[in-house]
PDB file of N, CA and C in Angstrom:
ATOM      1  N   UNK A   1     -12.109  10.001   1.269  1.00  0.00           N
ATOM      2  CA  UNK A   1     -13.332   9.836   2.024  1.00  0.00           C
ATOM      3  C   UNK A   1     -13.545  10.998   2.979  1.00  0.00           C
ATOM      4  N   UNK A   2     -12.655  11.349   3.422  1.00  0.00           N
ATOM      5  CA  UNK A   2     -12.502  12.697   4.775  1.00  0.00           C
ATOM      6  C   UNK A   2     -12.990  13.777   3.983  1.00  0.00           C
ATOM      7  N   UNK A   3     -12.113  14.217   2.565  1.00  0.00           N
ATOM      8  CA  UNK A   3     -12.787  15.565   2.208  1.00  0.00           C
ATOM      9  C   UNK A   3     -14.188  15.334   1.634  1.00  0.00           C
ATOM     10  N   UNK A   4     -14.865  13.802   1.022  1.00  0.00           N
ATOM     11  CA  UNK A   4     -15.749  14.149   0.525  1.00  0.00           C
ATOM     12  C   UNK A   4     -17.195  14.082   1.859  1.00  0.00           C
ATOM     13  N   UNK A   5     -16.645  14.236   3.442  1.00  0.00           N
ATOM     14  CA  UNK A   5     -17.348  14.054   4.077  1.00  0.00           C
ATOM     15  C   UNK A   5     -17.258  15.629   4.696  1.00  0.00           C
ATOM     16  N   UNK A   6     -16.410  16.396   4.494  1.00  0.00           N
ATOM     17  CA  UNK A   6     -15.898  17.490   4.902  1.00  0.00           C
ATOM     18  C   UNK A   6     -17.139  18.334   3.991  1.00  0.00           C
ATOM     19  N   UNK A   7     -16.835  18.093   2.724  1.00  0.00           N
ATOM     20  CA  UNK A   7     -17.841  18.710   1.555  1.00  0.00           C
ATOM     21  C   UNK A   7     -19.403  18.549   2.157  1.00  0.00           C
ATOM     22  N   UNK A   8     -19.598  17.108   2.390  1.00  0.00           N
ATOM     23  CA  UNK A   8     -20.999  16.954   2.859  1.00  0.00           C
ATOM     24  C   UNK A   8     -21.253  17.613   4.136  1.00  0.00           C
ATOM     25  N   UNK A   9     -20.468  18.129   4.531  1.00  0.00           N
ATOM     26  CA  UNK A   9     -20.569  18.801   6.459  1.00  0.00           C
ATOM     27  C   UNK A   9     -20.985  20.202   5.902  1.00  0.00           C
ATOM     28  N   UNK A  10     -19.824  20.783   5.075  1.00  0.00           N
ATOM     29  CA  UNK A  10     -19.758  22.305   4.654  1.00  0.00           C
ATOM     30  C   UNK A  10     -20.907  22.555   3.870  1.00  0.00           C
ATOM     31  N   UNK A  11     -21.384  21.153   2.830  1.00  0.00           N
ATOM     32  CA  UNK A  11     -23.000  21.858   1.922  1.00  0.00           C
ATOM     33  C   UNK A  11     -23.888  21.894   3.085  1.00  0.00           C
ATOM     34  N   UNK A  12     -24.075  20.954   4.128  1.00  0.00           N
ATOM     35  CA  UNK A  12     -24.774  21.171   5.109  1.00  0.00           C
ATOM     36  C   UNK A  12     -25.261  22.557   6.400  1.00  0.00           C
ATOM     37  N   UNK A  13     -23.994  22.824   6.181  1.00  0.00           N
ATOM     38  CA  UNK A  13     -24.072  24.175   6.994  1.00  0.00           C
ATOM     39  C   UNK A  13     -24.427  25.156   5.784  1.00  0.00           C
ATOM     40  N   UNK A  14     -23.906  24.975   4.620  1.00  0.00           N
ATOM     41  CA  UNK A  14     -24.466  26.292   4.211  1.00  0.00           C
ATOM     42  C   UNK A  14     -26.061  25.906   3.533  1.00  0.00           C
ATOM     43  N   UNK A  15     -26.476  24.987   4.110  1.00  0.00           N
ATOM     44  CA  UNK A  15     -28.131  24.734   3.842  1.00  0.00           C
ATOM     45  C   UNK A  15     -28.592  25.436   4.626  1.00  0.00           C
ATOM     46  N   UNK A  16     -28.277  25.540   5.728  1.00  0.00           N
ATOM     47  CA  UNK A  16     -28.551  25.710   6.986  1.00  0.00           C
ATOM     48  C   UNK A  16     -28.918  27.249   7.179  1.00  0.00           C
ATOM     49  N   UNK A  17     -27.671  28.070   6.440  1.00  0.00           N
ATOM     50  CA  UNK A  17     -27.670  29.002   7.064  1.00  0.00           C
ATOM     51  C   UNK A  17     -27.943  29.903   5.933  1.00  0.00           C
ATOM     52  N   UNK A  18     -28.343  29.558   4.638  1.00  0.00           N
ATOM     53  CA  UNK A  18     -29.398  29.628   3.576  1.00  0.00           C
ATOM     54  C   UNK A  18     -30.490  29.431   4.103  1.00  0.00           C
ATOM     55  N   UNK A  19     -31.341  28.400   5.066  1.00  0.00           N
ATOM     56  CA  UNK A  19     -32.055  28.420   4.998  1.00  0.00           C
ATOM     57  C   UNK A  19     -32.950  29.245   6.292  1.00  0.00           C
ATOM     58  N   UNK A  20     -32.207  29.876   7.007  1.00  0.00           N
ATOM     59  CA  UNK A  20     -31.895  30.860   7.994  1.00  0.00           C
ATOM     60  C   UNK A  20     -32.295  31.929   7.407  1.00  0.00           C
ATOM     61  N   UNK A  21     -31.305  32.179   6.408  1.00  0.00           N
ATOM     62  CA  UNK A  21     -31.462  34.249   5.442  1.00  0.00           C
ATOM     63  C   UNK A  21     -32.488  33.731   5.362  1.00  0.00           C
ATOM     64  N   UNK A  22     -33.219  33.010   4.568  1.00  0.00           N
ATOM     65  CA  UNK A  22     -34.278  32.742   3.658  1.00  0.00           C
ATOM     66  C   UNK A  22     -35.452  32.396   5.065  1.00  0.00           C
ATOM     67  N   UNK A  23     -35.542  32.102   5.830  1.00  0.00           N
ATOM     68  CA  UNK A  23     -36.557  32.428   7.035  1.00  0.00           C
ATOM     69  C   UNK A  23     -37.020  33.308   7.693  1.00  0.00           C
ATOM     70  N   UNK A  24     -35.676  34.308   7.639  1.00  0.00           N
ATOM     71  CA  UNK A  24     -35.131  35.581   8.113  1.00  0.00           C
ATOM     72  C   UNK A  24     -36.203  37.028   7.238  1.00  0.00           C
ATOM     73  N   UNK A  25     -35.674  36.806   5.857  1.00  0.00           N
ATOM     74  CA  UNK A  25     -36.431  37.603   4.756  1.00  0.00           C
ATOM     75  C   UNK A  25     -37.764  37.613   5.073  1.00  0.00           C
ATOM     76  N   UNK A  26     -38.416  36.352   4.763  1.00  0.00           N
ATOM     77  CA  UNK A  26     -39.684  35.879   4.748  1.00  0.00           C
ATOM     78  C   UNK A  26     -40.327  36.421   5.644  1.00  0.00           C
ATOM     79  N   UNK A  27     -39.939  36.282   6.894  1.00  0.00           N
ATOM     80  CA  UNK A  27     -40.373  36.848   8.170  1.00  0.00           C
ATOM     81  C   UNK A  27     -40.634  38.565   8.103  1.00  0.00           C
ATOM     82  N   UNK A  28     -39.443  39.103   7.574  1.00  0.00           N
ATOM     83  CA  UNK A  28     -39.322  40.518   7.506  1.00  0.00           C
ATOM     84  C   UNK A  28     -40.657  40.829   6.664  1.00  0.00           C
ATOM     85  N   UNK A  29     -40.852  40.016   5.776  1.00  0.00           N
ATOM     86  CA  UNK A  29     -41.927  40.431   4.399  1.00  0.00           C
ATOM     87  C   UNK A  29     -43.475  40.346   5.022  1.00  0.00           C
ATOM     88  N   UNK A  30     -43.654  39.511   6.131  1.00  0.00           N
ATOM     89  CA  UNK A  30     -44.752  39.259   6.696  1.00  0.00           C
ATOM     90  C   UNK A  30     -45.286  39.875   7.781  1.00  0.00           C
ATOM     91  N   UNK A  31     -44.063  41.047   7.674  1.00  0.00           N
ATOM     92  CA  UNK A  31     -44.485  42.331   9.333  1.00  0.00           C
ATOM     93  C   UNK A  31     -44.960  43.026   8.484  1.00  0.00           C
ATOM     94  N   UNK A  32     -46.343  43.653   9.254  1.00  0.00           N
ATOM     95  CA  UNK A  32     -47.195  44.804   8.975  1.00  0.00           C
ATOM     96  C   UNK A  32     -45.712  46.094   8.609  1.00  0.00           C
ATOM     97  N   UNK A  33     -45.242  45.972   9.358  1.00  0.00           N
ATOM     98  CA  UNK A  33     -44.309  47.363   9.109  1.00  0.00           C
ATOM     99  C   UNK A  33     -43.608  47.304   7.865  1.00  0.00           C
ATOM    100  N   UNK A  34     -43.370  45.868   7.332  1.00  0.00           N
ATOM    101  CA  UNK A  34     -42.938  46.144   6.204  1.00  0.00           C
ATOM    102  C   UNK A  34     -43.449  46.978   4.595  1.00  0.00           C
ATOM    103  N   UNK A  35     -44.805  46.440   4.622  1.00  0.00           N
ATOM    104  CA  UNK A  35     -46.043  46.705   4.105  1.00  0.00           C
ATOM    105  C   UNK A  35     -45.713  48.627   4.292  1.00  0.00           C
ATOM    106  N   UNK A  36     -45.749  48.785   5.179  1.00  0.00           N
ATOM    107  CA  UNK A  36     -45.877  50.604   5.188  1.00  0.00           C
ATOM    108  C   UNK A  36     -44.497  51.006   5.030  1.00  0.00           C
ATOM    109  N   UNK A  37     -43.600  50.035   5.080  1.00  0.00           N
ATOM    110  CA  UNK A  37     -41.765  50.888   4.875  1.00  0.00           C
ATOM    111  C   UNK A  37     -42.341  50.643   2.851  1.00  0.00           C
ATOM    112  N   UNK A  38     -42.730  49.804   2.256  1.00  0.00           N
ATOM    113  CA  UNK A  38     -43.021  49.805   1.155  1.00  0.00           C
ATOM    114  C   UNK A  38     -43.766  51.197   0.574  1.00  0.00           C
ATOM    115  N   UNK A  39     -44.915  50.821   1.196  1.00  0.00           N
ATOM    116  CA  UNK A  39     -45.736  52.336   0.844  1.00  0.00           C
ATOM    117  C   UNK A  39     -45.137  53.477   0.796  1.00  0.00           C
ATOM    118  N   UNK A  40     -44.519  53.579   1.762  1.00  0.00           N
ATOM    119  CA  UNK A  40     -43.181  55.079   1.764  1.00  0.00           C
ATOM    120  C   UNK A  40     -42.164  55.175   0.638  1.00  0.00           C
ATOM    121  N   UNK A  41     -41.873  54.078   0.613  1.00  0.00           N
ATOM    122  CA  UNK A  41     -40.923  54.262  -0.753  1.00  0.00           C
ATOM    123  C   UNK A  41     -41.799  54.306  -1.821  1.00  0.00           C
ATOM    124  N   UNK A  42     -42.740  53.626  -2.223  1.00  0.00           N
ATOM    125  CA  UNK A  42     -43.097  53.882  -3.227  1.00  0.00           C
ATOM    126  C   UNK A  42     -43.620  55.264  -3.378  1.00  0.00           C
ATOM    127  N   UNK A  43     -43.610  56.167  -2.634  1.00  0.00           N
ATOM    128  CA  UNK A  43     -44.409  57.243  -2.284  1.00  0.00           C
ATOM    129  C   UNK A  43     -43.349  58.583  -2.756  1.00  0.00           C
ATOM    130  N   UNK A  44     -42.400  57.883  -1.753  1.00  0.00           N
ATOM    131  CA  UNK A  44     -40.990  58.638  -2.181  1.00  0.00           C
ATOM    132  C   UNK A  44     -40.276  58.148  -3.725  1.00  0.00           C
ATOM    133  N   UNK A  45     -40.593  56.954  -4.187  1.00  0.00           N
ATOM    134  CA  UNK A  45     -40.053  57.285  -5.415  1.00  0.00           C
ATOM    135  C   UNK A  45     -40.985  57.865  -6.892  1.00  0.00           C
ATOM    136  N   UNK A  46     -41.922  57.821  -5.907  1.00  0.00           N
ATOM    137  CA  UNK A  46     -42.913  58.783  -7.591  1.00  0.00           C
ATOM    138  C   UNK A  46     -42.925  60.201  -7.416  1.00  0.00           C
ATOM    139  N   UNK A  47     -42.556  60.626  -5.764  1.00  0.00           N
ATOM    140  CA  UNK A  47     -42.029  61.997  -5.992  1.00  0.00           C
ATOM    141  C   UNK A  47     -40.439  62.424  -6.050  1.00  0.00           C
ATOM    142  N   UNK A  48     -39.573  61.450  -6.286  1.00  0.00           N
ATOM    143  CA  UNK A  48     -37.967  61.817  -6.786  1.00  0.00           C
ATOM    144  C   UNK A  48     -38.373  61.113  -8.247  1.00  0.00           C
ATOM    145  N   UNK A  49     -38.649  59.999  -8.797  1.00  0.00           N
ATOM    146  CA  UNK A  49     -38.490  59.601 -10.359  1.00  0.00           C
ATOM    147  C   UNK A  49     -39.227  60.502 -10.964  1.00  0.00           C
ATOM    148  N   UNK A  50     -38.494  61.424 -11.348  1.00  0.00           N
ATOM    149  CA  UNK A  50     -38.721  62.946 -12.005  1.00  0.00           C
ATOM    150  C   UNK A  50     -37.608  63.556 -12.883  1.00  0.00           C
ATOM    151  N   UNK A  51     -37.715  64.236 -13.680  1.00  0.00           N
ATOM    152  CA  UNK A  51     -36.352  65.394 -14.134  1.00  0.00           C
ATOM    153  C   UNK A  51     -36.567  66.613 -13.079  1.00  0.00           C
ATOM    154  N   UNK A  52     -37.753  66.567 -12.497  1.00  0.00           N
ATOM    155  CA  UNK A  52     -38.261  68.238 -11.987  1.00  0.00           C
ATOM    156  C   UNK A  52     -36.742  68.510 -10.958  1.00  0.00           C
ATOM    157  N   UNK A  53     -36.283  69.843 -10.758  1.00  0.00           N
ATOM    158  CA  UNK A  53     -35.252  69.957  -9.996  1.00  0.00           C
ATOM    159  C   UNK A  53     -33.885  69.133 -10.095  1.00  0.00           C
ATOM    160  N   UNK A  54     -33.668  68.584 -10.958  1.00  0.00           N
ATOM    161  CA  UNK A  54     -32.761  67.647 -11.796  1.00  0.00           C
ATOM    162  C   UNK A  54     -31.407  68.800 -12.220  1.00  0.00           C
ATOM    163  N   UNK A  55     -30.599  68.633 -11.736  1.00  0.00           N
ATOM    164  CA  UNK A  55     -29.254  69.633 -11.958  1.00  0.00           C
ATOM    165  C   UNK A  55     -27.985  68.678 -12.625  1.00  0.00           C
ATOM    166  N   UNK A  56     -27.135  69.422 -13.031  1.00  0.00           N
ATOM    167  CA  UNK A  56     -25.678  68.693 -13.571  1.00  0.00           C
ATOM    168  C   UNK A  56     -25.293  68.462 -11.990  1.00  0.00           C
ATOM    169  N   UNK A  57     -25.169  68.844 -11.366  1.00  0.00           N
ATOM    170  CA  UNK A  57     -24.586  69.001  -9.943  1.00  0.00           C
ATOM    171  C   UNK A  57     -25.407  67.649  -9.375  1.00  0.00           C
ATOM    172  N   UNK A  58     -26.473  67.206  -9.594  1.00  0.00           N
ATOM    173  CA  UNK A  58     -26.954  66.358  -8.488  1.00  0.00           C
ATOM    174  C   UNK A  58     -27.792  65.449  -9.262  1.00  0.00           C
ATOM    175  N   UNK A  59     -27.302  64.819 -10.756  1.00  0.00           N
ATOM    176  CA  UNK A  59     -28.659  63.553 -11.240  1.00  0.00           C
ATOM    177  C   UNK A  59     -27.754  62.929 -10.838  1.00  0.00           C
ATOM    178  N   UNK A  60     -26.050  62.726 -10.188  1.00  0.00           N
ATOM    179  CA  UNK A  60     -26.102  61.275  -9.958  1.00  0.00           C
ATOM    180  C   UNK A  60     -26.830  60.667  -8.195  1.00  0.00           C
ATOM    181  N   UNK A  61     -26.672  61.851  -7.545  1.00  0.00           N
ATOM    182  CA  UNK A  61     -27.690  61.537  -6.582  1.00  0.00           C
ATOM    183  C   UNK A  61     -28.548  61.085  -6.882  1.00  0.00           C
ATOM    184  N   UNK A  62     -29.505  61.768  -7.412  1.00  0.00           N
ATOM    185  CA  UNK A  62     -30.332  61.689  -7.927  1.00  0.00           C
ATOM    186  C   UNK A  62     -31.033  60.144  -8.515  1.00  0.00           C
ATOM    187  N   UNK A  63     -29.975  59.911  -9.774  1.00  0.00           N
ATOM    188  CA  UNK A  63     -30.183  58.500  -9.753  1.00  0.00           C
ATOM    189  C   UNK A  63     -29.442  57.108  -8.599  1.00  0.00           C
ATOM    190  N   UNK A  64     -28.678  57.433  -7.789  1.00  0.00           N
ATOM    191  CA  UNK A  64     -28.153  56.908  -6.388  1.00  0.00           C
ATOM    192  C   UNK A  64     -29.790  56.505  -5.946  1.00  0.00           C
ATOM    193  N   UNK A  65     -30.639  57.561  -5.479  1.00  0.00           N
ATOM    194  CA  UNK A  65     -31.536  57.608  -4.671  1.00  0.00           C
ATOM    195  C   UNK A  65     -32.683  56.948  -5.611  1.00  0.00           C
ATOM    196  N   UNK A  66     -32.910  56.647  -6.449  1.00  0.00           N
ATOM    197  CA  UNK A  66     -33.683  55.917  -7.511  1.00  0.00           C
ATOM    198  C   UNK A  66     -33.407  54.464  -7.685  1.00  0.00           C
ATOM    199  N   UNK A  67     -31.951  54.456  -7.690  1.00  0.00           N
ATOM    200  CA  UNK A  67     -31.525  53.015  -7.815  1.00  0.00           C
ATOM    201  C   UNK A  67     -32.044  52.079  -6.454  1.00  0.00           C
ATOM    202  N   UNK A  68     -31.653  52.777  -5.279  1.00  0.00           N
ATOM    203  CA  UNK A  68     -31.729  51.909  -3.803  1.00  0.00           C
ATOM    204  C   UNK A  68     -33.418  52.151  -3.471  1.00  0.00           C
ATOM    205  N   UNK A  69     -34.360  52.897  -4.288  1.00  0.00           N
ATOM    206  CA  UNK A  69     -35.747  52.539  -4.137  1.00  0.00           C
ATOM    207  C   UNK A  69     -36.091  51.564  -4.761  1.00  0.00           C
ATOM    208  N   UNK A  70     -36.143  51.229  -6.182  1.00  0.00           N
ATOM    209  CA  UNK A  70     -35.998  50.018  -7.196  1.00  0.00           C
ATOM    210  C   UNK A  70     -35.619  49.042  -6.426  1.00  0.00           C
ATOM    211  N   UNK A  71     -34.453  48.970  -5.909  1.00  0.00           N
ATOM    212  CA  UNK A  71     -34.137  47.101  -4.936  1.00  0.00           C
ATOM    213  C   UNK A  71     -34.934  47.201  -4.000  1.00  0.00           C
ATOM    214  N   UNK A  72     -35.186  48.279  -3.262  1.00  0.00           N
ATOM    215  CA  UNK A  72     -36.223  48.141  -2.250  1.00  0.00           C
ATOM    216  C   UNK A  72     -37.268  47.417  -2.344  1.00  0.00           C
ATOM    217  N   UNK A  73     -38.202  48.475  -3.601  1.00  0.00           N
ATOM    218  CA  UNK A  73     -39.379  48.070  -3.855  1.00  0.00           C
ATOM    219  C   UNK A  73     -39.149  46.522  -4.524  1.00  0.00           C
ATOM    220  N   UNK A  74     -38.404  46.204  -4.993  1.00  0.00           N
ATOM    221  CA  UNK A  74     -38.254  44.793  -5.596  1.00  0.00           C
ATOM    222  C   UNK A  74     -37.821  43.279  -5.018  1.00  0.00           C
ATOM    223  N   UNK A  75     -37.033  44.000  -3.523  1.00  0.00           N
ATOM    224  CA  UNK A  75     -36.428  43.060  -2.821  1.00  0.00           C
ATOM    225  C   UNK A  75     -37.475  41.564  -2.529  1.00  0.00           C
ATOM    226  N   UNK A  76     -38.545  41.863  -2.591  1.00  0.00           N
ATOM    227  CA  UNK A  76     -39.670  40.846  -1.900  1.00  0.00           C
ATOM    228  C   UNK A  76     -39.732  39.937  -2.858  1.00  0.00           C
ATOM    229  N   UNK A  77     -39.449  40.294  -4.091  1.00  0.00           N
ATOM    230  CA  UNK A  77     -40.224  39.198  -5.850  1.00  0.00           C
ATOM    231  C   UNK A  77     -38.996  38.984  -5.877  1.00  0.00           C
ATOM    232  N   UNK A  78     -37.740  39.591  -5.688  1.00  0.00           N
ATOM    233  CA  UNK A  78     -36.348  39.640  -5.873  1.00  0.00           C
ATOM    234  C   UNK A  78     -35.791  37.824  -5.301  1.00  0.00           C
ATOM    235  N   UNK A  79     -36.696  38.179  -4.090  1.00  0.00           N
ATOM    236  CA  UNK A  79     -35.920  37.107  -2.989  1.00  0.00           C
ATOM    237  C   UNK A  79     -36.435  35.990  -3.315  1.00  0.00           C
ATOM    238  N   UNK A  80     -37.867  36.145  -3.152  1.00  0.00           N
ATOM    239  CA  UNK A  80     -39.155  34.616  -3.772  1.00  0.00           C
ATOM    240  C   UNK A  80     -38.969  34.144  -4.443  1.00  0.00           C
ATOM    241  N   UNK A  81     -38.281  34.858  -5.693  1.00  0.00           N
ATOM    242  CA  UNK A  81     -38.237  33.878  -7.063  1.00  0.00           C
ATOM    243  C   UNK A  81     -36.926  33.265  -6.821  1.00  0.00           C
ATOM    244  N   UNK A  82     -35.494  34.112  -6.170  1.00  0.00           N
ATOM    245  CA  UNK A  82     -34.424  32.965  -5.995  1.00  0.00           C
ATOM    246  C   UNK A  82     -34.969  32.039  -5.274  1.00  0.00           C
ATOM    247  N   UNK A  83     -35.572  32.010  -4.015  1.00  0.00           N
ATOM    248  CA  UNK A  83     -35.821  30.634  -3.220  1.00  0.00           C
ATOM    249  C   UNK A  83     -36.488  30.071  -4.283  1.00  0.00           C
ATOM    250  N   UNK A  84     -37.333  29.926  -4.566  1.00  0.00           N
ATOM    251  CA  UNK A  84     -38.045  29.488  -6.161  1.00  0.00           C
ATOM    252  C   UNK A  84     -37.196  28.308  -7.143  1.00  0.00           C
ATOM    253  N   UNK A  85     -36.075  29.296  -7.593  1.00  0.00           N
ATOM    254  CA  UNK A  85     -35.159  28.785  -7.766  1.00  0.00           C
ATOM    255  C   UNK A  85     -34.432  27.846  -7.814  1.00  0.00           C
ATOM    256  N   UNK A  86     -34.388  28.028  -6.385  1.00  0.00           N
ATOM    257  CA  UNK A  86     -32.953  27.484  -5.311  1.00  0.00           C
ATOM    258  C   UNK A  86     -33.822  25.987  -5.386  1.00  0.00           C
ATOM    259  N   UNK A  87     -34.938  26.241  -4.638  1.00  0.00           N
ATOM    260  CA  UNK A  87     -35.890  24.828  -4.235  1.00  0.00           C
ATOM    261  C   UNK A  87     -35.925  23.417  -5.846  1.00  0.00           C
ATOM    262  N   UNK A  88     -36.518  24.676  -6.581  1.00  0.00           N
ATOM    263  CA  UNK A  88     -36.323  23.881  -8.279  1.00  0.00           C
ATOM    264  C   UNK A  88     -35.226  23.212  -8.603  1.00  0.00           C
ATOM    265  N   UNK A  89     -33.766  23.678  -8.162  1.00  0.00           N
ATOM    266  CA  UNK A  89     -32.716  23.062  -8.638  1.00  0.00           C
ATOM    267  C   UNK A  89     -32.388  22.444  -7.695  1.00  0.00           C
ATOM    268  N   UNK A  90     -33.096  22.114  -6.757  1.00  0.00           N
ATOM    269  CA  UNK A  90     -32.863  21.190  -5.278  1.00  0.00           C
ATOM    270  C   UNK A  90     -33.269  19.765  -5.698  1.00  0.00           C
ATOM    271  N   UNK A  91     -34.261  19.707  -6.557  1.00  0.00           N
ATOM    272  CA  UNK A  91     -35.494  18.644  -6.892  1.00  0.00           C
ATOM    273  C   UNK A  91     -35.058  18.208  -8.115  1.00  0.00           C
ATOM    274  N   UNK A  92     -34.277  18.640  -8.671  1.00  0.00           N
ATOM    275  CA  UNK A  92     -33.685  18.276 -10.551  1.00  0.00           C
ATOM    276  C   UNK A  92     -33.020  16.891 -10.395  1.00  0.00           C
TER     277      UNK A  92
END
């Protein structure tokens, strides 16, 4: 009875503090500033997603700096659809 009340304490906190990140994000997505940190990247990645200036010495930079624009630009649909998710398999 103790651990399966221990279990119900511990899913509880991590509802909690799931549902915290997930307030947290949301919030971030709904500042004007985010909106223009977007625009910049997208700005910056149509002028690096290129071969132009592309060396043996530096495509893995290269693709480094491609990869962390991609999660950027994606983080927002990234996050929505897990809560999405999360909520769907809450209700099953």
């Amino acid at each position: 009875m103790a651990d399966q009340n221990l279990k119900i304490l511990e899913r509880n906190i991590m509802d909690l503090e799931l549902q915290k990140y997930y307030e947290s994000r949301f919030d971030m997505f709904a500042h004007p500033a985010w909106k223009d940190l977007m625009e910049d990247v997208q700005n910056m990645m149509d002028a690096t997603n290129t071969l132009s200036g592309v060396t043996p010495e530096n495509v893995g930079f290269k693709q480094g700096e491609v990869s962390i624009m991609r999660w950027m630009l994606t983080l927002q649909k990234t996050t929505e659809e897990s809560y999405k998710d999360l909520i769907n398999a809450d209700t099953e």
